[in-house]
PDB file of N, CA and C in Angstrom:
ATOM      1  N   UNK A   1     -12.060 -18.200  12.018  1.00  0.00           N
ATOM      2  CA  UNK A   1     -10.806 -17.555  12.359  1.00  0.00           C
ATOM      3  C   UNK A   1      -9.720 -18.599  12.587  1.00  0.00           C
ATOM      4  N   UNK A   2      -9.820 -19.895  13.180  1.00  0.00           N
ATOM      5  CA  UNK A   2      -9.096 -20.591  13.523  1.00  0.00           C
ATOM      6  C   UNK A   2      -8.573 -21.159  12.522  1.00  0.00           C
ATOM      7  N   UNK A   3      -9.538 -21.368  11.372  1.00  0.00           N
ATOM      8  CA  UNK A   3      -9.162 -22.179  10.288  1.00  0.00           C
ATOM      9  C   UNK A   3      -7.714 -21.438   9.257  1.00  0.00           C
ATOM     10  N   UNK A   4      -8.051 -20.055   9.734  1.00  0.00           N
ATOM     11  CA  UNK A   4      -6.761 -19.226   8.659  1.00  0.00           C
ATOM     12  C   UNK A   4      -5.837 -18.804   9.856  1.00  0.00           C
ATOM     13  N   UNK A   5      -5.717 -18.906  10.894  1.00  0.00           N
ATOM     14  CA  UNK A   5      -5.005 -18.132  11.929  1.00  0.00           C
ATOM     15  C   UNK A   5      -3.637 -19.275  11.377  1.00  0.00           C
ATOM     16  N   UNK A   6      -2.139 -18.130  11.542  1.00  0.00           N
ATOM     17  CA  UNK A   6      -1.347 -18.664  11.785  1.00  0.00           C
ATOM     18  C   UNK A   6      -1.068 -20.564  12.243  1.00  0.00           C
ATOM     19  N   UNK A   7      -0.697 -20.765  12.019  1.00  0.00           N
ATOM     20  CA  UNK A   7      -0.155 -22.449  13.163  1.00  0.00           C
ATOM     21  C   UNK A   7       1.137 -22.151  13.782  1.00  0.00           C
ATOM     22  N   UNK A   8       2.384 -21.211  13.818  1.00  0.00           N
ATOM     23  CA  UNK A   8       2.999 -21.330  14.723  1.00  0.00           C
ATOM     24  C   UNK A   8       3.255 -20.217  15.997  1.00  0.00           C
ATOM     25  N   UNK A   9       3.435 -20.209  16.592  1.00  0.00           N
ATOM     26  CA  UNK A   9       3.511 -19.917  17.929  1.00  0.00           C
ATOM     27  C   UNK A   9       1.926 -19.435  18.664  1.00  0.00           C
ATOM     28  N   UNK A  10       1.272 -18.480  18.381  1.00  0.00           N
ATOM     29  CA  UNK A  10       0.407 -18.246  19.097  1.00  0.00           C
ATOM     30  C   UNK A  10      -0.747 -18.006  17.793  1.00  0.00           C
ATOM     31  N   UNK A  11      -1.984 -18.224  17.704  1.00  0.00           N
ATOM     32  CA  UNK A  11      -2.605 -18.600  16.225  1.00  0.00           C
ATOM     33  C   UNK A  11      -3.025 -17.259  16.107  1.00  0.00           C
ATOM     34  N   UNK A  12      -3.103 -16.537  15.513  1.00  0.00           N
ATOM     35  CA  UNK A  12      -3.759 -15.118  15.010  1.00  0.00           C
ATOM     36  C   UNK A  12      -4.166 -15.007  13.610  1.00  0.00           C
ATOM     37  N   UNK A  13      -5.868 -14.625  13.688  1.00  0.00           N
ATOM     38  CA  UNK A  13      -6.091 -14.095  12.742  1.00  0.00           C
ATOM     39  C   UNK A  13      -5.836 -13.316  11.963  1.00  0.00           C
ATOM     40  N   UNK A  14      -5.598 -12.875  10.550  1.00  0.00           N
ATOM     41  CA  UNK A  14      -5.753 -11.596  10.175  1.00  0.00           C
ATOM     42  C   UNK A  14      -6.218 -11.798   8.277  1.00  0.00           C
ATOM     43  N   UNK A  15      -7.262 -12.169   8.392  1.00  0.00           N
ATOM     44  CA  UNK A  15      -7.960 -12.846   6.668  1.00  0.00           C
ATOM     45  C   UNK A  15      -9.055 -11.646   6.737  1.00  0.00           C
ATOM     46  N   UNK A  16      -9.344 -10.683   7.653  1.00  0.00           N
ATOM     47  CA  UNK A  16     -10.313  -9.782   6.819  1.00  0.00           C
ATOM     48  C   UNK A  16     -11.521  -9.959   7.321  1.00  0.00           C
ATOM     49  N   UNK A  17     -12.255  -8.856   7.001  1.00  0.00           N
ATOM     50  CA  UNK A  17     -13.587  -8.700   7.077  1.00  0.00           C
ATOM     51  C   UNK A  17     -14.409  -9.492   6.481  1.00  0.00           C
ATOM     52  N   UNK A  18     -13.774  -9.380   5.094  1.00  0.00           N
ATOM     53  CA  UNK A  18     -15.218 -10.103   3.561  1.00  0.00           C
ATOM     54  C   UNK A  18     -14.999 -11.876   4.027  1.00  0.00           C
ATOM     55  N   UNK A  19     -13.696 -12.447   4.544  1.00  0.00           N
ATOM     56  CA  UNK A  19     -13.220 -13.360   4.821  1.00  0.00           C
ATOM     57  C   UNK A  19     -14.226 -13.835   5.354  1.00  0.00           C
ATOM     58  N   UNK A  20     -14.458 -13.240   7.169  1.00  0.00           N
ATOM     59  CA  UNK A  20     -14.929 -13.509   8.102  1.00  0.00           C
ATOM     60  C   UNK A  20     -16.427 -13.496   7.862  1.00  0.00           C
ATOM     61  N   UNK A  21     -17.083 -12.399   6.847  1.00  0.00           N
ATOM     62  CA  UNK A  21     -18.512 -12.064   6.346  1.00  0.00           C
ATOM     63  C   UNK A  21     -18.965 -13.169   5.504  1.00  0.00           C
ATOM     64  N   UNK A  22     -18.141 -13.908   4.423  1.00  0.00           N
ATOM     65  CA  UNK A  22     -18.407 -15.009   3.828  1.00  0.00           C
ATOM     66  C   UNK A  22     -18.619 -16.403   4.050  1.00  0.00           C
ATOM     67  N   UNK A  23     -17.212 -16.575   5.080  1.00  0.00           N
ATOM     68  CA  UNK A  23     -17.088 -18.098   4.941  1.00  0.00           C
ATOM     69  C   UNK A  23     -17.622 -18.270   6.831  1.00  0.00           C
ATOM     70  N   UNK A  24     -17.367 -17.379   7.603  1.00  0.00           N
ATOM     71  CA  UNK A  24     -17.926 -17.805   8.646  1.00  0.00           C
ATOM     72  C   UNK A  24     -19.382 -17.207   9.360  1.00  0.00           C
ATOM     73  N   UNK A  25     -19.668 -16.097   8.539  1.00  0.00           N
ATOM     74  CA  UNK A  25     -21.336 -15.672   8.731  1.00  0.00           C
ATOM     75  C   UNK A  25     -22.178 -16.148   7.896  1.00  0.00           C
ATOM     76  N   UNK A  26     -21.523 -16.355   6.206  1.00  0.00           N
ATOM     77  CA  UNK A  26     -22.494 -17.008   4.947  1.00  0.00           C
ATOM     78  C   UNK A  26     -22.896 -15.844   4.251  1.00  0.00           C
ATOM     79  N   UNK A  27     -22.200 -14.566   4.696  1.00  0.00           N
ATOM     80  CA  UNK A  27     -22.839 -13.442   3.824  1.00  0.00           C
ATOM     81  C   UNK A  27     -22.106 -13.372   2.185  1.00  0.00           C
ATOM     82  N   UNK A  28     -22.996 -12.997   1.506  1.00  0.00           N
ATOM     83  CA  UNK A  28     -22.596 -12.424  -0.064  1.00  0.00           C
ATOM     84  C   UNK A  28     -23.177 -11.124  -0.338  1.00  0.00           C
ATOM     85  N   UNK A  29     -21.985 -10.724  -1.052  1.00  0.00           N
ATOM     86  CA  UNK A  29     -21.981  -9.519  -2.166  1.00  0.00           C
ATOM     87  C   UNK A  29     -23.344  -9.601  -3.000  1.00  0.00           C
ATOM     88  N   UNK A  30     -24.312  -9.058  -3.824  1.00  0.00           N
ATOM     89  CA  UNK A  30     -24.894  -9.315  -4.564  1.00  0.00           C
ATOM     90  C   UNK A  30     -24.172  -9.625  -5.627  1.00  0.00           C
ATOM     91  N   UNK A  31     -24.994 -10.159  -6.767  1.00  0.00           N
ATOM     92  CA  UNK A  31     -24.810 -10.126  -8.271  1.00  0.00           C
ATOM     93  C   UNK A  31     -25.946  -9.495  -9.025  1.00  0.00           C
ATOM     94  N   UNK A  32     -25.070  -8.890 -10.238  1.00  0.00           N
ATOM     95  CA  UNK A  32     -26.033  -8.154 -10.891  1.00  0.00           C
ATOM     96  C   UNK A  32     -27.028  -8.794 -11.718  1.00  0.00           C
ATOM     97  N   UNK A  33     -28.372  -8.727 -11.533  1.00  0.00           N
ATOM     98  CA  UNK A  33     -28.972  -9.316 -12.322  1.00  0.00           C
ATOM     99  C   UNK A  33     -28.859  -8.541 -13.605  1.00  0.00           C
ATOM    100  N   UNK A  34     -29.584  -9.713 -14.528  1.00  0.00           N
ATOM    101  CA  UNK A  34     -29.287  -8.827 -16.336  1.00  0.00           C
ATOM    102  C   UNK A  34     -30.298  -7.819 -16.451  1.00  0.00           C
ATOM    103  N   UNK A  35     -29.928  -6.648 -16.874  1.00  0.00           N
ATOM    104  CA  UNK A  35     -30.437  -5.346 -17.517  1.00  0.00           C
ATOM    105  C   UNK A  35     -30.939  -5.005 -16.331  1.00  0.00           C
ATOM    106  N   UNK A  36     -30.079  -5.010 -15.207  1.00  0.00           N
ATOM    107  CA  UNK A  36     -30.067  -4.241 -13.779  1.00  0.00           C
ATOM    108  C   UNK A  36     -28.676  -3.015 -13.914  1.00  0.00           C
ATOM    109  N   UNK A  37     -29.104  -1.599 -14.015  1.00  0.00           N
ATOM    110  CA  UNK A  37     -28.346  -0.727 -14.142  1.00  0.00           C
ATOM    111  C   UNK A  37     -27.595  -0.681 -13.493  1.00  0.00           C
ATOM    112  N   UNK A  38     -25.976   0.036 -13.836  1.00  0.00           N
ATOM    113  CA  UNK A  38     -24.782   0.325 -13.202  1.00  0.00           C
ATOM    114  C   UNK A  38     -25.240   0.656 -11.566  1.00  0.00           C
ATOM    115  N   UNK A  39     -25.559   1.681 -11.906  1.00  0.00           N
ATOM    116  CA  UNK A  39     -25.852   2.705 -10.369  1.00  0.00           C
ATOM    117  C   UNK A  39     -26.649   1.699  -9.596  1.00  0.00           C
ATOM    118  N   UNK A  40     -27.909   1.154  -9.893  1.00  0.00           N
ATOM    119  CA  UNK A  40     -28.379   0.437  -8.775  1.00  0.00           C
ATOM    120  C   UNK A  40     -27.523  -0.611  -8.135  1.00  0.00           C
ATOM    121  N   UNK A  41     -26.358  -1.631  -9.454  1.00  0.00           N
ATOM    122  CA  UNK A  41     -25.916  -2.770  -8.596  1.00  0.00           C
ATOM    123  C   UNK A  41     -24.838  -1.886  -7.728  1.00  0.00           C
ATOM    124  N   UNK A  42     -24.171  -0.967  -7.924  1.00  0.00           N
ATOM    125  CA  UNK A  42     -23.286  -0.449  -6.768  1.00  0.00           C
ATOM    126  C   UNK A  42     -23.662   0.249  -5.783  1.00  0.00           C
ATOM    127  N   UNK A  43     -24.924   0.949  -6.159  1.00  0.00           N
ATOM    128  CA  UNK A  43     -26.004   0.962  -4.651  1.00  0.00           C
ATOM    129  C   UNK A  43     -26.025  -0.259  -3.298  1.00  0.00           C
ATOM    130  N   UNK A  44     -26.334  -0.918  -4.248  1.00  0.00           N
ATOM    131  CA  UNK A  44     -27.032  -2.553  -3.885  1.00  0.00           C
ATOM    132  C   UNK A  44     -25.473  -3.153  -3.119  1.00  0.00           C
ATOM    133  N   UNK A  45     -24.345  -2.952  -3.630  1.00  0.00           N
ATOM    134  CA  UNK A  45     -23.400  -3.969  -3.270  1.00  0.00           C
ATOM    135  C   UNK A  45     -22.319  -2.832  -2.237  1.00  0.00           C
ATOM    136  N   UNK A  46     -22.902  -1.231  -2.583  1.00  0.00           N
ATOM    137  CA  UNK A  46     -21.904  -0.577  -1.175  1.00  0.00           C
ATOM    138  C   UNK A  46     -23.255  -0.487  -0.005  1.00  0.00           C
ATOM    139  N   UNK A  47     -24.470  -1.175  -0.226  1.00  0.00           N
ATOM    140  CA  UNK A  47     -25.606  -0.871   1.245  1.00  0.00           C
ATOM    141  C   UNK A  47     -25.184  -2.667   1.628  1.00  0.00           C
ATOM    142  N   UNK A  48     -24.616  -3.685   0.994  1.00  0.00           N
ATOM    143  CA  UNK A  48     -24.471  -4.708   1.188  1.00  0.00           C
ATOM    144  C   UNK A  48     -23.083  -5.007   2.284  1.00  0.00           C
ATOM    145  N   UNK A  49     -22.289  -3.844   1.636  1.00  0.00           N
ATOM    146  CA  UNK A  49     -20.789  -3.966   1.945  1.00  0.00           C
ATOM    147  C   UNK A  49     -20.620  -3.044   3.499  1.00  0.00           C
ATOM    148  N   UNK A  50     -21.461  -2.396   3.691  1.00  0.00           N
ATOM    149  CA  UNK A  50     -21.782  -1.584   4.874  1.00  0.00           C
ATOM    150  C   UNK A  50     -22.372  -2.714   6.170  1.00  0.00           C
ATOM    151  N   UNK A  51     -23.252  -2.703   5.416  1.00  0.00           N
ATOM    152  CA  UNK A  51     -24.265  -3.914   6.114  1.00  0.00           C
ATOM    153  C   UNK A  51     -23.104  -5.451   6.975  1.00  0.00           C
ATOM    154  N   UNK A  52     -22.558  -5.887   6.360  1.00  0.00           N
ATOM    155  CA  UNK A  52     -21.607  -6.988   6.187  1.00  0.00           C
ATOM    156  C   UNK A  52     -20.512  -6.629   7.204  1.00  0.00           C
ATOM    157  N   UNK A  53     -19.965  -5.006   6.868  1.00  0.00           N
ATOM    158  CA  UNK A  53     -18.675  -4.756   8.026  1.00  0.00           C
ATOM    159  C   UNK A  53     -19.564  -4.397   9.442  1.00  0.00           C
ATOM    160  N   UNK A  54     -20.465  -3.984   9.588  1.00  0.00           N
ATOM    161  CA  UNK A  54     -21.152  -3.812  11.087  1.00  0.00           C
ATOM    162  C   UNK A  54     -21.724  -5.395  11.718  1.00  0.00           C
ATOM    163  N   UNK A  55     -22.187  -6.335  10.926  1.00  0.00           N
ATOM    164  CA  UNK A  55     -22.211  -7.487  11.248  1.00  0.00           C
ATOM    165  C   UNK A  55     -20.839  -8.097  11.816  1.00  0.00           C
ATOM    166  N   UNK A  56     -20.043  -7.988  10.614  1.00  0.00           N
ATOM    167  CA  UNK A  56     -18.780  -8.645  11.517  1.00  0.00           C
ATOM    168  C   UNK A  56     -18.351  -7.822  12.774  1.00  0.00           C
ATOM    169  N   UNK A  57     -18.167  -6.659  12.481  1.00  0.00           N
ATOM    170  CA  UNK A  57     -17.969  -5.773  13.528  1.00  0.00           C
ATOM    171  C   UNK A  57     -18.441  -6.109  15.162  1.00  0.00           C
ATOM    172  N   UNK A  58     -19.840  -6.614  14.971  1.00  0.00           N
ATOM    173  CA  UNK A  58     -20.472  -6.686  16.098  1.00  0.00           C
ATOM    174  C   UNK A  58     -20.398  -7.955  16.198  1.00  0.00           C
ATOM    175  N   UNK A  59     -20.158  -9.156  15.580  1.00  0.00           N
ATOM    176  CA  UNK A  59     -19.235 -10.422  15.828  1.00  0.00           C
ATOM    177  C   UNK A  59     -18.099 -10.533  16.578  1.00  0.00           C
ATOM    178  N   UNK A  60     -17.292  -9.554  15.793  1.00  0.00           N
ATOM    179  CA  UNK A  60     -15.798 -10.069  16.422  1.00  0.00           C
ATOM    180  C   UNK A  60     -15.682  -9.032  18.114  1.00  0.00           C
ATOM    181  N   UNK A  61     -16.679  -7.847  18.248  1.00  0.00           N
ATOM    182  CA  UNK A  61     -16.608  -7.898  19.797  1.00  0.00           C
ATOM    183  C   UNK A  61     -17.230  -8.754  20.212  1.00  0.00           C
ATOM    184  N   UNK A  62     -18.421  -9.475  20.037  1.00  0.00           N
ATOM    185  CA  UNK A  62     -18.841 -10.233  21.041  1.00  0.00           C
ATOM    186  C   UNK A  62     -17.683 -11.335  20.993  1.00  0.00           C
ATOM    187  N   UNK A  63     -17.003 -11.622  20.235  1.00  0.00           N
ATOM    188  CA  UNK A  63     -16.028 -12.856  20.738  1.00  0.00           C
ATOM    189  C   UNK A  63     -14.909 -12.245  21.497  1.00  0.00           C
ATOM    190  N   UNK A  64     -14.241 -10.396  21.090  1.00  0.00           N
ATOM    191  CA  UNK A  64     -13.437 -10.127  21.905  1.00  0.00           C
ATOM    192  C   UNK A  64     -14.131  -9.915  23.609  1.00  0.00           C
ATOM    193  N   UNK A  65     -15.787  -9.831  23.878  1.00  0.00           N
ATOM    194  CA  UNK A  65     -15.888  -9.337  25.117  1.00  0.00           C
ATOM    195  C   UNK A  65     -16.015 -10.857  25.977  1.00  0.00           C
ATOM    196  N   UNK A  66     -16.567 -12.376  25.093  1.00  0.00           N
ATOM    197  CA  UNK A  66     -16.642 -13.364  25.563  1.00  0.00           C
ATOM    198  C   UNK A  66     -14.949 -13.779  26.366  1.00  0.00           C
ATOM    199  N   UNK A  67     -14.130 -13.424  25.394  1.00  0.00           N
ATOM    200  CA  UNK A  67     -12.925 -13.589  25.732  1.00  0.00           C
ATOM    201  C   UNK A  67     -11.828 -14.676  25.126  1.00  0.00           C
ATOM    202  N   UNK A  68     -12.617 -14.925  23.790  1.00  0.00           N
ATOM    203  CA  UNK A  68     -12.652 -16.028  22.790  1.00  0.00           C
ATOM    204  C   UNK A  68     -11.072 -15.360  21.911  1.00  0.00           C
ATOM    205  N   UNK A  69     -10.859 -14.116  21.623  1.00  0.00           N
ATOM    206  CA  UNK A  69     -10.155 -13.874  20.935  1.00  0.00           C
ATOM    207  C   UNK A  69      -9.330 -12.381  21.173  1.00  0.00           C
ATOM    208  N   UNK A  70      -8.209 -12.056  21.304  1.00  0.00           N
ATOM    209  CA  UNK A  70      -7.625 -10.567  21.744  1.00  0.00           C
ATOM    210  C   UNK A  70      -7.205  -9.996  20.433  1.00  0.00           C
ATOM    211  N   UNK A  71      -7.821  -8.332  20.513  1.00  0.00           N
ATOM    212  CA  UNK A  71      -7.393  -7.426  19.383  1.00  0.00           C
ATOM    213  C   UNK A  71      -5.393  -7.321  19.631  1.00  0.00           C
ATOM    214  N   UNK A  72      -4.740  -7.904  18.520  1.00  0.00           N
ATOM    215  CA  UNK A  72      -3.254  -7.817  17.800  1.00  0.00           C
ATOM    216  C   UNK A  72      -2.873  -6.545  17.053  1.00  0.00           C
ATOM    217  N   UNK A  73      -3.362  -6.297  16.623  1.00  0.00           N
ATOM    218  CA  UNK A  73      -3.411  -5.188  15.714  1.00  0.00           C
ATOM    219  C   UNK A  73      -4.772  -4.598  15.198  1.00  0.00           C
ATOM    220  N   UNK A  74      -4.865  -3.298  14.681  1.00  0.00           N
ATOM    221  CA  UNK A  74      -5.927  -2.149  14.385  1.00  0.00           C
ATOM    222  C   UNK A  74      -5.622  -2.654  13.000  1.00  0.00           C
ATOM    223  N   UNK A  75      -6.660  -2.852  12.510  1.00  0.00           N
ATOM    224  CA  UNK A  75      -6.796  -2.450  10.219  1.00  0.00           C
ATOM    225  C   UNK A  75      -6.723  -1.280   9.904  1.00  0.00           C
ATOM    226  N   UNK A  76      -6.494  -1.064   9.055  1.00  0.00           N
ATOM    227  CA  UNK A  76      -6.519   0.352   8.516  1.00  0.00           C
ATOM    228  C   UNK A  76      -5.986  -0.035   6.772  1.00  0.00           C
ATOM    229  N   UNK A  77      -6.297   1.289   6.307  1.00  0.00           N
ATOM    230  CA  UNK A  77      -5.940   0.573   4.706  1.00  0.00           C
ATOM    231  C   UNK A  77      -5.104   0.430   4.390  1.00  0.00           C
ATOM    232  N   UNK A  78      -5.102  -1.111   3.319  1.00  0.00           N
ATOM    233  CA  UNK A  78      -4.063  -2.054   3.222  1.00  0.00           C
ATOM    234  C   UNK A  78      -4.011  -2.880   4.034  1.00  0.00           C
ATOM    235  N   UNK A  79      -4.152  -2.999   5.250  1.00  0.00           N
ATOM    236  CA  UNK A  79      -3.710  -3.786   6.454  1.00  0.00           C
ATOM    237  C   UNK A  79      -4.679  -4.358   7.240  1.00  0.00           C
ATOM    238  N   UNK A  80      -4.818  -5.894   7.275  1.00  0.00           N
ATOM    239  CA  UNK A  80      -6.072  -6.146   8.334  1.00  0.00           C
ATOM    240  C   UNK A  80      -5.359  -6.145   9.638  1.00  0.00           C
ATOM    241  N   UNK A  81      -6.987  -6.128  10.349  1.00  0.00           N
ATOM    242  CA  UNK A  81      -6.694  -5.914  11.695  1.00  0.00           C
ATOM    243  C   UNK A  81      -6.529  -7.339  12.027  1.00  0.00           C
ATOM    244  N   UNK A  82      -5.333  -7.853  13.218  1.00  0.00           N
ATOM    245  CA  UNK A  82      -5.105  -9.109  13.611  1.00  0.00           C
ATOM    246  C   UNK A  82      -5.701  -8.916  15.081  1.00  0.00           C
ATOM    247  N   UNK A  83      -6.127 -10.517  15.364  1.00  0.00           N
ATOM    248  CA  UNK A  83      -6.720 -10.762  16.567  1.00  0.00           C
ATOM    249  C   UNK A  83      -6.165 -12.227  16.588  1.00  0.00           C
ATOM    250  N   UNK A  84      -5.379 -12.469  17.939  1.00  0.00           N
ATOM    251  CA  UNK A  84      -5.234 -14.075  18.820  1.00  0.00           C
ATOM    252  C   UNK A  84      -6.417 -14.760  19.069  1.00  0.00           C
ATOM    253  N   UNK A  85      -6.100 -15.958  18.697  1.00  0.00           N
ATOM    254  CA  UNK A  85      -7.390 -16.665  19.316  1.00  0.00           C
ATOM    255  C   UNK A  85      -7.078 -17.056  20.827  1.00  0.00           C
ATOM    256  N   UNK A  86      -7.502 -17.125  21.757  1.00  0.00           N
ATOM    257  CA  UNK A  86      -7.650 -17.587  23.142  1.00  0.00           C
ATOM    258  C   UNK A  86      -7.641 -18.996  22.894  1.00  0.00           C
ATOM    259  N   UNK A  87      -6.946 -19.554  23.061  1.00  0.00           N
ATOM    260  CA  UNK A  87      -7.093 -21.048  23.266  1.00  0.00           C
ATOM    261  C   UNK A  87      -7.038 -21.536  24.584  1.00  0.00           C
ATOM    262  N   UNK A  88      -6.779 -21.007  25.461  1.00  0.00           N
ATOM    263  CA  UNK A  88      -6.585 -21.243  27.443  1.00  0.00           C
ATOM    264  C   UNK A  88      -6.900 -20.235  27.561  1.00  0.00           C
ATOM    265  N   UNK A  89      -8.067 -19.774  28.326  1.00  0.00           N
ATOM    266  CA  UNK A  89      -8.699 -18.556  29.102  1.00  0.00           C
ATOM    267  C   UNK A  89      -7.788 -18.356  30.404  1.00  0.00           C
ATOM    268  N   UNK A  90      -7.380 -19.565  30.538  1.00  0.00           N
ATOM    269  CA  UNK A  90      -6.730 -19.288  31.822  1.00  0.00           C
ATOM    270  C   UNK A  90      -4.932 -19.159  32.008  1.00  0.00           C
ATOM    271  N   UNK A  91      -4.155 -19.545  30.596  1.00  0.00           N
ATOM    272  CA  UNK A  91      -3.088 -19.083  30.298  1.00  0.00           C
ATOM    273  C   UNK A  91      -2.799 -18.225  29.614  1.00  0.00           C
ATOM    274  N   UNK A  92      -2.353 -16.459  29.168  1.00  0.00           N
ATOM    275  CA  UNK A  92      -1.931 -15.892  28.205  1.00  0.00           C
ATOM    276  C   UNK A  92      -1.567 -16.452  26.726  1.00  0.00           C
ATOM    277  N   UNK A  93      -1.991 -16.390  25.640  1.00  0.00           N
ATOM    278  CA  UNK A  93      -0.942 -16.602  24.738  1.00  0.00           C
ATOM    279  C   UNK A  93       0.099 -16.096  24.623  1.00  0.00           C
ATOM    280  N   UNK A  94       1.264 -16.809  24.052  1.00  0.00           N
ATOM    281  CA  UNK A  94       2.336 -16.469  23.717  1.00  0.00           C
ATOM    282  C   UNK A  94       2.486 -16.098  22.300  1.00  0.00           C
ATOM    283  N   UNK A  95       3.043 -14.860  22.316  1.00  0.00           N
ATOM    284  CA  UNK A  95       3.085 -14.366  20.514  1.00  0.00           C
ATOM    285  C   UNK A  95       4.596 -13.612  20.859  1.00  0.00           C
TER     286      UNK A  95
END
């Protein structure tokens, strides 16, 4: 999160789910292997894509309940959800 958060005034995330599922959990999408049918690889990659948002999901509260990071904004489609990083537990950020 830190690495894409903003740099000026107060750092906030907002790079996404697949973002956060890839580069900071290590998760991937499948790939289709050859003469692996339509229907199974989109089986395979919406039980993957499910799988992936409840992981992060249950990531980014444990960092919002540690106190590591505050919900900015709700996602909804089109729009990620933004979260501050806490950098002083013991000062507010400023945004």
């Amino acid at each position: 999160m830190a690495k894409e958060a903003r740099d000026e005034g107060s750092p906030v995330y907002w790079g996404g789910w697949g973002k956060l599922a890839t580069e900071a959990l290590g998760k991937c999408l499948p790939e289709r292997s050859p003469g692996m049918p339509e229907a199974e690889f989109e089986q395979a990659t919406r039980s993957a894509v499910k799988s992936q948002q409840e992981i992060v999901r249950r990531a980014v509260a444990e960092l919002v309940r540690a106190g590591a990071i505050r919900p900015e904004g709700r996602g909804r489609t089109g729009s990620n959800a933004r979260y501050a990083l806490v950098m002083d537990p013991d000062k507010p950020n400023e945004t």
